[in-house]
N, C-alpha and C. Protein backbone atom coordinates (compact mmCIF):
# COMPACT_ATOMS: atom_id res chain seq x y z
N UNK A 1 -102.97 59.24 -20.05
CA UNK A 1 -103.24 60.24 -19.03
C UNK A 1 -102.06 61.22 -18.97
N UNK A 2 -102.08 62.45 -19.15
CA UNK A 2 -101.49 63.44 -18.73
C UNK A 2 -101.57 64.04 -17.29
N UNK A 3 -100.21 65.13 -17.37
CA UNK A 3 -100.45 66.23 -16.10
C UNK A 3 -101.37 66.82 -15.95
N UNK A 4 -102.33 67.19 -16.94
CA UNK A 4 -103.67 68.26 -16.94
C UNK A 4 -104.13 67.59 -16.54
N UNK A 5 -104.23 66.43 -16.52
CA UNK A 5 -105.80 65.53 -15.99
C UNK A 5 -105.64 65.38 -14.22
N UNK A 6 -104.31 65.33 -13.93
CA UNK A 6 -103.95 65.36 -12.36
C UNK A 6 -104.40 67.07 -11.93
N UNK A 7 -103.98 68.13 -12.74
CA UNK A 7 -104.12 69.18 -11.92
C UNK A 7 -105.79 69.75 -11.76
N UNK A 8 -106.35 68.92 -13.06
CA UNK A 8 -107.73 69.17 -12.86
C UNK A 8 -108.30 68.74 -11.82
N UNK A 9 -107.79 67.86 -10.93
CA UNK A 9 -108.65 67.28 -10.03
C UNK A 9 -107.84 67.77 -8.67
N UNK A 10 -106.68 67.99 -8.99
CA UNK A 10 -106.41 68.52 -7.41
C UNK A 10 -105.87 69.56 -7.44
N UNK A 11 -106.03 70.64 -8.27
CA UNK A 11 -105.78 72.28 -8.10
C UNK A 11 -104.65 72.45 -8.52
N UNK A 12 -103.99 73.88 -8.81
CA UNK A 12 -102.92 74.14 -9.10
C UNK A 12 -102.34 75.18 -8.02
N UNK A 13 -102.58 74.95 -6.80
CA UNK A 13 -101.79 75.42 -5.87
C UNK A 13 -100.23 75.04 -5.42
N UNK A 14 -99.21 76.51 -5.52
CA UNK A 14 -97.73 75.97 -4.87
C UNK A 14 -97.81 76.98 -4.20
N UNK A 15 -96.70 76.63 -3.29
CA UNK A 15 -96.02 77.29 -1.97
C UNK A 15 -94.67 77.60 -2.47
N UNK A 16 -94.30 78.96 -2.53
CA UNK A 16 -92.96 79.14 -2.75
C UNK A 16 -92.32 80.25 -1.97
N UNK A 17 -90.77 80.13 -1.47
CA UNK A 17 -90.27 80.95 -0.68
C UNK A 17 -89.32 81.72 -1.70
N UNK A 18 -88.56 82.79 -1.02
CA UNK A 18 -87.81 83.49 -1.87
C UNK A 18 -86.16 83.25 -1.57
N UNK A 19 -85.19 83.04 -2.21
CA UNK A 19 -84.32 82.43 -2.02
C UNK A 19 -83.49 82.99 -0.72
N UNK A 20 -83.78 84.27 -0.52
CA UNK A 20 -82.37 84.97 1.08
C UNK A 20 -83.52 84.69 1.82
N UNK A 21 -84.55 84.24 2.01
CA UNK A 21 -85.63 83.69 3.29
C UNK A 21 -84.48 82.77 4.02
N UNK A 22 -84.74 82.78 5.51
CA UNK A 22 -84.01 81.61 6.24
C UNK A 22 -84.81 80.79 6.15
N UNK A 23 -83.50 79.65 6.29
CA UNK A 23 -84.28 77.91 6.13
C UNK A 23 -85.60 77.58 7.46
N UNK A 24 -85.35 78.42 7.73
CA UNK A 24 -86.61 78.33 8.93
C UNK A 24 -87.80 78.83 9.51
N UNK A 25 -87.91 79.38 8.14
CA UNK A 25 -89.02 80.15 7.52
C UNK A 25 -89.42 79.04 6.45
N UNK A 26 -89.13 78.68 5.93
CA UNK A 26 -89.33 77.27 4.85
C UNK A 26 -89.56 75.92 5.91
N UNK A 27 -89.01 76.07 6.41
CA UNK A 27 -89.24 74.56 7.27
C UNK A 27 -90.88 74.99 8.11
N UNK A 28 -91.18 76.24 8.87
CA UNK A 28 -92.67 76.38 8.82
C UNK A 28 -93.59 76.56 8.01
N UNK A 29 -93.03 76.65 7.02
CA UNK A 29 -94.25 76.50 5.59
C UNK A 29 -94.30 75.13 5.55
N UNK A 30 -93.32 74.48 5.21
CA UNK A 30 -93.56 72.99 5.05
C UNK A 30 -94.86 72.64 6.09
N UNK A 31 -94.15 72.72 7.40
CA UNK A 31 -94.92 72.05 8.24
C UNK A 31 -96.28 72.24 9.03
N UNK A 32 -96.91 74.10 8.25
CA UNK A 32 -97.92 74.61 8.44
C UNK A 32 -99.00 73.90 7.81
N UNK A 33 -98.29 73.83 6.18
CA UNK A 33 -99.19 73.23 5.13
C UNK A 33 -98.92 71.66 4.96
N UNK A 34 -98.14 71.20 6.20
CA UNK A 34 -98.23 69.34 6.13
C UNK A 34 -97.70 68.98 4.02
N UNK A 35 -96.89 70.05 3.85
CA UNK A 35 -96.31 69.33 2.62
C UNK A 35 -94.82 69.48 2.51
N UNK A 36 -93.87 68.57 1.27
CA UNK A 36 -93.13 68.38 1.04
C UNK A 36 -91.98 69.14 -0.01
N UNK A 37 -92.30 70.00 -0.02
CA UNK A 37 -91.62 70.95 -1.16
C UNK A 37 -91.79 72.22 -1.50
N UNK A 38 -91.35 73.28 -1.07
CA UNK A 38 -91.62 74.48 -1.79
C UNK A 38 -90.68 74.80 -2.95
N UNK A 39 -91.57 76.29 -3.52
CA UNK A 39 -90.61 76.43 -4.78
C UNK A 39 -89.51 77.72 -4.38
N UNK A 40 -88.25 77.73 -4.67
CA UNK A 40 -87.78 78.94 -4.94
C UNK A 40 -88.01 79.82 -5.95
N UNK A 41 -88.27 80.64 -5.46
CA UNK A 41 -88.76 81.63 -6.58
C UNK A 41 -87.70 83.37 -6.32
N UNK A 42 -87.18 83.50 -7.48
CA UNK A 42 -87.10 84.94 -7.42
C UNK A 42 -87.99 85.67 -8.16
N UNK A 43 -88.74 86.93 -8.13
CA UNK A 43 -89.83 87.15 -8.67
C UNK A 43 -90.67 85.87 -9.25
N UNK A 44 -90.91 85.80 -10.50
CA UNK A 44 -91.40 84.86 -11.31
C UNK A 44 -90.46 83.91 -11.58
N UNK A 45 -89.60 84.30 -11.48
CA UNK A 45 -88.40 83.12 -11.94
C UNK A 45 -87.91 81.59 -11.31
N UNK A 46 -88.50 80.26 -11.75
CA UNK A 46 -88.08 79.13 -11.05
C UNK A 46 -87.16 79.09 -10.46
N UNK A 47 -86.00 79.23 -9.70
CA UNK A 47 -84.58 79.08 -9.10
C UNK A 47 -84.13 77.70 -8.77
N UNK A 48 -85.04 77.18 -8.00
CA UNK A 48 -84.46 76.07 -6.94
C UNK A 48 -85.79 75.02 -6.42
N UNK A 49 -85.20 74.08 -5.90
CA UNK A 49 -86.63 73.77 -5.16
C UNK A 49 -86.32 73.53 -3.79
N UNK A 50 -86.64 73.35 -2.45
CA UNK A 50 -86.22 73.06 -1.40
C UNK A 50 -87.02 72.16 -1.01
N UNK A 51 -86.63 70.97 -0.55
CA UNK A 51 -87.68 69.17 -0.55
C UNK A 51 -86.97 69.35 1.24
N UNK A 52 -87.90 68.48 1.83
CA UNK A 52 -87.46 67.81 3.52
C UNK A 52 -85.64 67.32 3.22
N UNK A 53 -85.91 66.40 2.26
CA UNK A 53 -84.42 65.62 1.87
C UNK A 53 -83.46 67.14 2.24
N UNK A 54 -83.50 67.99 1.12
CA UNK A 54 -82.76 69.36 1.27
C UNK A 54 -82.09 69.57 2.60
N UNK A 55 -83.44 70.48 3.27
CA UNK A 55 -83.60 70.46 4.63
C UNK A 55 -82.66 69.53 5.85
N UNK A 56 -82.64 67.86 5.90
CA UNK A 56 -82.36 67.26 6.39
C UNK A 56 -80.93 67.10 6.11
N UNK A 57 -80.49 67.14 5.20
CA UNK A 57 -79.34 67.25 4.46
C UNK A 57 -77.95 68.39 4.86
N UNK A 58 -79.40 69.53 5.10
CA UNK A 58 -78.89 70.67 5.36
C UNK A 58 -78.50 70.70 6.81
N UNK A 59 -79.18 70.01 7.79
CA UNK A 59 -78.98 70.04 8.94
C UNK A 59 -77.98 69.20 9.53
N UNK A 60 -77.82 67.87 8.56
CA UNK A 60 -76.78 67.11 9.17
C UNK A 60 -75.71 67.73 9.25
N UNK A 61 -75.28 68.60 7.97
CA UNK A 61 -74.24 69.25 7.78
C UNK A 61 -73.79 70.38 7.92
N UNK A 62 -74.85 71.42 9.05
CA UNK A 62 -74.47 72.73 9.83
C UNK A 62 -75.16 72.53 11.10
N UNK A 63 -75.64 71.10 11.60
CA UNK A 63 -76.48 71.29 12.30
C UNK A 63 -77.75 72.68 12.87
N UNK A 64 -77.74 72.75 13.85
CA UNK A 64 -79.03 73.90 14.31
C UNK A 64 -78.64 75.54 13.43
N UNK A 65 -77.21 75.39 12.98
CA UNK A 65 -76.84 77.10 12.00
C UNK A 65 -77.62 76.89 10.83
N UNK A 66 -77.93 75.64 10.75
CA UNK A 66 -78.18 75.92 9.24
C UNK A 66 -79.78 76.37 9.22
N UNK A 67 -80.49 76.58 10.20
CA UNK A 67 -81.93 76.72 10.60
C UNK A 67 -81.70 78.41 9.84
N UNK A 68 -80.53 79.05 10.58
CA UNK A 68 -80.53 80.44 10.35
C UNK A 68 -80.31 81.36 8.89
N UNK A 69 -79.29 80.27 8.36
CA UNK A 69 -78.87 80.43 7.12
C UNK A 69 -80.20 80.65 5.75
N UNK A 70 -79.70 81.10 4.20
CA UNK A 70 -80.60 81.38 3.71
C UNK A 70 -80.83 79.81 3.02
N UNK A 71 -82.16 79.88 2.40
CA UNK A 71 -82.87 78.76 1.36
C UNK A 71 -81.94 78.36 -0.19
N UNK A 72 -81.65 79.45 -0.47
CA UNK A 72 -80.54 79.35 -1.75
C UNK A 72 -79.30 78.44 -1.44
N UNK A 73 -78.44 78.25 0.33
CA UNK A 73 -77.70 77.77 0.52
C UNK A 73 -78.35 76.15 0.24
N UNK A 74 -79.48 75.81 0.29
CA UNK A 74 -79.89 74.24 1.14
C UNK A 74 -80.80 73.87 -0.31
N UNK A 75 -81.22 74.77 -1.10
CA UNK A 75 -81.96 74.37 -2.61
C UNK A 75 -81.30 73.64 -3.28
N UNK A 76 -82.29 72.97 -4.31
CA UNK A 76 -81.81 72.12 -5.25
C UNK A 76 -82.03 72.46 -6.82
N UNK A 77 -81.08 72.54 -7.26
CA UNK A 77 -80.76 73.34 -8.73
C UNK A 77 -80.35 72.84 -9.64
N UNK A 78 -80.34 72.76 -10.46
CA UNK A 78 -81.44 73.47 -11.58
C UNK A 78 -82.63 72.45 -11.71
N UNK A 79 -83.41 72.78 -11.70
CA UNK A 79 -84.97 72.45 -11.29
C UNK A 79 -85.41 71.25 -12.57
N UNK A 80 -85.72 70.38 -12.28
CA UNK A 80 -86.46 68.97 -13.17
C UNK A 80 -87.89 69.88 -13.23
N UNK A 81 -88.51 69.92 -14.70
CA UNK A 81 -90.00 70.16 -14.52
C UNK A 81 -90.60 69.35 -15.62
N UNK A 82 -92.04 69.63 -15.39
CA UNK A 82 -92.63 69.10 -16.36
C UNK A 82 -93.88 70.07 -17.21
N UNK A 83 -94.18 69.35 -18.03
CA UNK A 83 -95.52 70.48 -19.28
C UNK A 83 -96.79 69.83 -18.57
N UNK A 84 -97.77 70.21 -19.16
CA UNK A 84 -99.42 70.02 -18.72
C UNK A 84 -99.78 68.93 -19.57
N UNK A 85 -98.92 68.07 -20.35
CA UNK A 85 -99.48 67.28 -22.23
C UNK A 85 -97.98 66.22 -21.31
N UNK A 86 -97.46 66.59 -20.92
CA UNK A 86 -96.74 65.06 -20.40
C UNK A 86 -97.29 63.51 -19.72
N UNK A 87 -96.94 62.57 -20.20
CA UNK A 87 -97.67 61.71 -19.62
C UNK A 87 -97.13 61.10 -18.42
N UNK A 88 -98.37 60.47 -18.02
CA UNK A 88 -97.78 60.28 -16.45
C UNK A 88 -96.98 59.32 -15.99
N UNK A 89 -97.20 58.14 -17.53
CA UNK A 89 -96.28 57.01 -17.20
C UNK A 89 -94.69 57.29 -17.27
N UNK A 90 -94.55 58.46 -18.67
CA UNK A 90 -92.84 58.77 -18.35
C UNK A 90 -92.67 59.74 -17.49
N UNK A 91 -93.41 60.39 -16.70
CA UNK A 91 -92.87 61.21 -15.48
C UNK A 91 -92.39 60.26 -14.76
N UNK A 92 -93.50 59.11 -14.39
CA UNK A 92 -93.02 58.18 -13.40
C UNK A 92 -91.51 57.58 -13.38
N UNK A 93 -91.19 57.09 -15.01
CA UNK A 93 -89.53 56.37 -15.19
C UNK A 93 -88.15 57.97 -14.72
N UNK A 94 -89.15 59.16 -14.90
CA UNK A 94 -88.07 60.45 -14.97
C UNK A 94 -88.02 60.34 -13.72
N UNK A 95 -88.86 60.18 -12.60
CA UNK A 95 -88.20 60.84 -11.08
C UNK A 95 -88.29 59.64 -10.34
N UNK A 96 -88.21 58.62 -11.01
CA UNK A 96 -87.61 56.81 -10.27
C UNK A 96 -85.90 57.30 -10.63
N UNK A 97 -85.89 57.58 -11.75
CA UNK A 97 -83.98 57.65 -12.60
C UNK A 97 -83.72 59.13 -11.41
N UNK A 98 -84.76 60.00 -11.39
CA UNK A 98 -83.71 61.15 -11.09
C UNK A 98 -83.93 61.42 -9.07
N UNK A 99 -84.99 60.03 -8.61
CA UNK A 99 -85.09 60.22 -7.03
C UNK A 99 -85.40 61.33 -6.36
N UNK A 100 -86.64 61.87 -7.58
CA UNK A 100 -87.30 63.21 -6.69
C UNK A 100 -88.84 62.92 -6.99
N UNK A 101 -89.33 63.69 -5.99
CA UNK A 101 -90.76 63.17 -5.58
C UNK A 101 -91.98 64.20 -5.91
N UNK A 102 -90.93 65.10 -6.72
CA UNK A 102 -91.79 66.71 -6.69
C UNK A 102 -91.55 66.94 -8.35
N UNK A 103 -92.46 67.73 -8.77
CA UNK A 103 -91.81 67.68 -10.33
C UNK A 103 -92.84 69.28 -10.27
N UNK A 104 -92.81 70.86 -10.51
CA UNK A 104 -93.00 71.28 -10.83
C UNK A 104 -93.66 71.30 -12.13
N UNK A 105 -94.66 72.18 -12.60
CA UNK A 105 -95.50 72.45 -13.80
C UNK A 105 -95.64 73.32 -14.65
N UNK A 106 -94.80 73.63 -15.60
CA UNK A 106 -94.34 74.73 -16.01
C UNK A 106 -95.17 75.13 -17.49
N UNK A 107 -95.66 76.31 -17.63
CA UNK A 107 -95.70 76.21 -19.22
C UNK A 107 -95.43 77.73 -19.80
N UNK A 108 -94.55 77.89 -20.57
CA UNK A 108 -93.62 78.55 -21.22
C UNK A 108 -92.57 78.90 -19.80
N UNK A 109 -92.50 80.11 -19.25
CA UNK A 109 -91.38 79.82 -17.99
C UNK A 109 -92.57 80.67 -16.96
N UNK A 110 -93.52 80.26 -16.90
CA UNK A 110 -94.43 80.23 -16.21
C UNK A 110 -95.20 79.10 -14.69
N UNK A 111 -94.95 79.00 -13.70
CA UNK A 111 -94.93 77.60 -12.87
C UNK A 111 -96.67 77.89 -13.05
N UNK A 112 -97.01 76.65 -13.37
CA UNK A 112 -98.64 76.54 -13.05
C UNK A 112 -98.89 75.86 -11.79
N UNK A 113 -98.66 74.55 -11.70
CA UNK A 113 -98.54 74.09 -10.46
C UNK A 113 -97.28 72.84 -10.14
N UNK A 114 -97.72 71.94 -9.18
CA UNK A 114 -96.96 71.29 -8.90
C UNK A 114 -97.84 69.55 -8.69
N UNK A 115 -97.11 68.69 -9.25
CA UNK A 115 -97.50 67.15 -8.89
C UNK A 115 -96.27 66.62 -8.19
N UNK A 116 -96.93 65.47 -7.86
CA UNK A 116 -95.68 64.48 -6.80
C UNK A 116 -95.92 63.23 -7.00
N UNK A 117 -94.90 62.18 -6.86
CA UNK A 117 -94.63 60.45 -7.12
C UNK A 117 -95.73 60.18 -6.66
N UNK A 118 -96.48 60.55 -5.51
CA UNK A 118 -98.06 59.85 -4.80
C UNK A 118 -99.66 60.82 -6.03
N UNK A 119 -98.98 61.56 -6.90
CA UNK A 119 -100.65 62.15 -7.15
C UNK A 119 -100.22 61.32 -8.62
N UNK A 120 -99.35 61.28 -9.19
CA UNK A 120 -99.08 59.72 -10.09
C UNK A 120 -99.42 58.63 -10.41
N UNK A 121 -99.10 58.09 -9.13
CA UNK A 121 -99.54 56.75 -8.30
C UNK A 121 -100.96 56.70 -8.24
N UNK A 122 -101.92 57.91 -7.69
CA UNK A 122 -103.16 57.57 -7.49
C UNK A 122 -103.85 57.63 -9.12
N UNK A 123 -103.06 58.62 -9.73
CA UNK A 123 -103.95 58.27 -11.18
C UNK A 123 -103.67 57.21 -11.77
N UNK A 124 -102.48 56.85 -11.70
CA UNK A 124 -102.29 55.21 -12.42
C UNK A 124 -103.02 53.74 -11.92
N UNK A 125 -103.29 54.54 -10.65
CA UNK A 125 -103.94 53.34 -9.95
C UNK A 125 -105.59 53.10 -10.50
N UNK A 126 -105.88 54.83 -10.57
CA UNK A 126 -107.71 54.72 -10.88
C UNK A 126 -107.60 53.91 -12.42
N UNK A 127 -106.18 54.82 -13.30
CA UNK A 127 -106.72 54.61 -14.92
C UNK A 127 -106.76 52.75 -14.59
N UNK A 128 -106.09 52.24 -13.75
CA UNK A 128 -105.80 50.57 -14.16
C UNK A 128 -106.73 50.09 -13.49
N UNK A 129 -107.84 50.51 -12.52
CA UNK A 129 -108.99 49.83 -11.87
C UNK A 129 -109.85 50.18 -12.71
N UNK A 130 -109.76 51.41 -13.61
CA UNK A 130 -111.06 51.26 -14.92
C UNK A 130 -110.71 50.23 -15.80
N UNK A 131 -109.79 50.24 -16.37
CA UNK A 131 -109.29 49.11 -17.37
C UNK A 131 -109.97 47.60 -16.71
N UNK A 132 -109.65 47.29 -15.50
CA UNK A 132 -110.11 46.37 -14.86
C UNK A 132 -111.63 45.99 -14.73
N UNK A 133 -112.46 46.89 -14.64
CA UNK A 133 -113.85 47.27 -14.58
C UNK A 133 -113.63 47.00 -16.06
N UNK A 134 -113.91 47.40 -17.20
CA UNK A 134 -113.82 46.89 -18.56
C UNK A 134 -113.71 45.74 -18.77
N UNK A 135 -112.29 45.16 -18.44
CA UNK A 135 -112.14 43.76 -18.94
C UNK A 135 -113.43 42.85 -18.35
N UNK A 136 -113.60 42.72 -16.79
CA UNK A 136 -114.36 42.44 -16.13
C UNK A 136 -116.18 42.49 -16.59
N UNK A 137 -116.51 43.40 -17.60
CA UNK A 137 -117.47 43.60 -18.00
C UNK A 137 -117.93 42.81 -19.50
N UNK A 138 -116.20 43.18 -19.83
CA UNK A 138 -115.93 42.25 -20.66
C UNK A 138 -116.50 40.74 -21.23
N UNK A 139 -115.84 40.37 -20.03
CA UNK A 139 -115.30 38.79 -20.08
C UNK A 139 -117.16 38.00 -19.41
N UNK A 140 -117.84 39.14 -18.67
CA UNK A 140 -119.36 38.50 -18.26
C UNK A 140 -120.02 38.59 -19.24
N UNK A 141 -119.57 39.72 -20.63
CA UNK A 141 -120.52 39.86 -21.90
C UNK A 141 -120.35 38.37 -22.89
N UNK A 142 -119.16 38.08 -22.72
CA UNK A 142 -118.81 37.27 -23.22
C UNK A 142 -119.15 35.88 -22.83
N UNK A 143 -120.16 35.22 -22.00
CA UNK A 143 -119.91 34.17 -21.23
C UNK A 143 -121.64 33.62 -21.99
């Protein structure tokens, strides 16, 4: 199973802010669209990513200023991504080793979309309950 097979089923929609946006303009995107990550973007260009972690991070350490401050200060750089032909089992070992939950979708320096550790999880879960359904069909052909 690849990334294409995840974005086929759940769209290739991202949310991205522009890096001199205040962090608090990003923190209502997050929490408009109930998700975990936007992209920095200058024009077309990947920059950064800004995750809750970021955010939270950001706040311990300017408290309520850092609401005001820009997105470029509180981003995370240089950006982990992935291709559309990657598979899903080594994404999974890449952002267990690198403790990010967001992996951008890139192809040539183009962002297509975005997957996360949970849209992973649910495909690894279906591909191994088919496998299961098989064996299971299996093992009654066999009896």
């Amino acid at each position: 199973m690849t990334v294409e097979s995840i974005l086929k089923s759940k769209g290739r929609r991202v949310y991205t802010v522009r890096p001199n946006q205040a962090l608090i303009e990003a923190l209502d995107m997050l929490g408009e669209h109930r998700i975990g990550v936007v992209l920095v973007m200058e024009g077309s260009n990947l920059i950064g990513v800004l995750s809750e972690r970021d955010i939270v991070a950001g706040l311990h350490r300017h408290r309520t200023a850092a609401l005001t401050q820009t997105v470029k200060m509180f981003m995370s750089s240089p950006v982990v991504t992935c291709g559309l032909k990657d598979k899903i089992k080594d994404l999974i070992e890449v952002m267990s080793t690198r403790r990010i939950r967001h992996l951008p979708v890139v192809e040539g320096d183009t962002v297509i979309g975005m997957i996360s550790v949970g849209d992973l999880i649910k495909q690894r879960m279906s591909q191994n309950q088919m496998e299961i359904a098989v064996l299971r069909d299996y093992a009654i052909a066999m009896r």
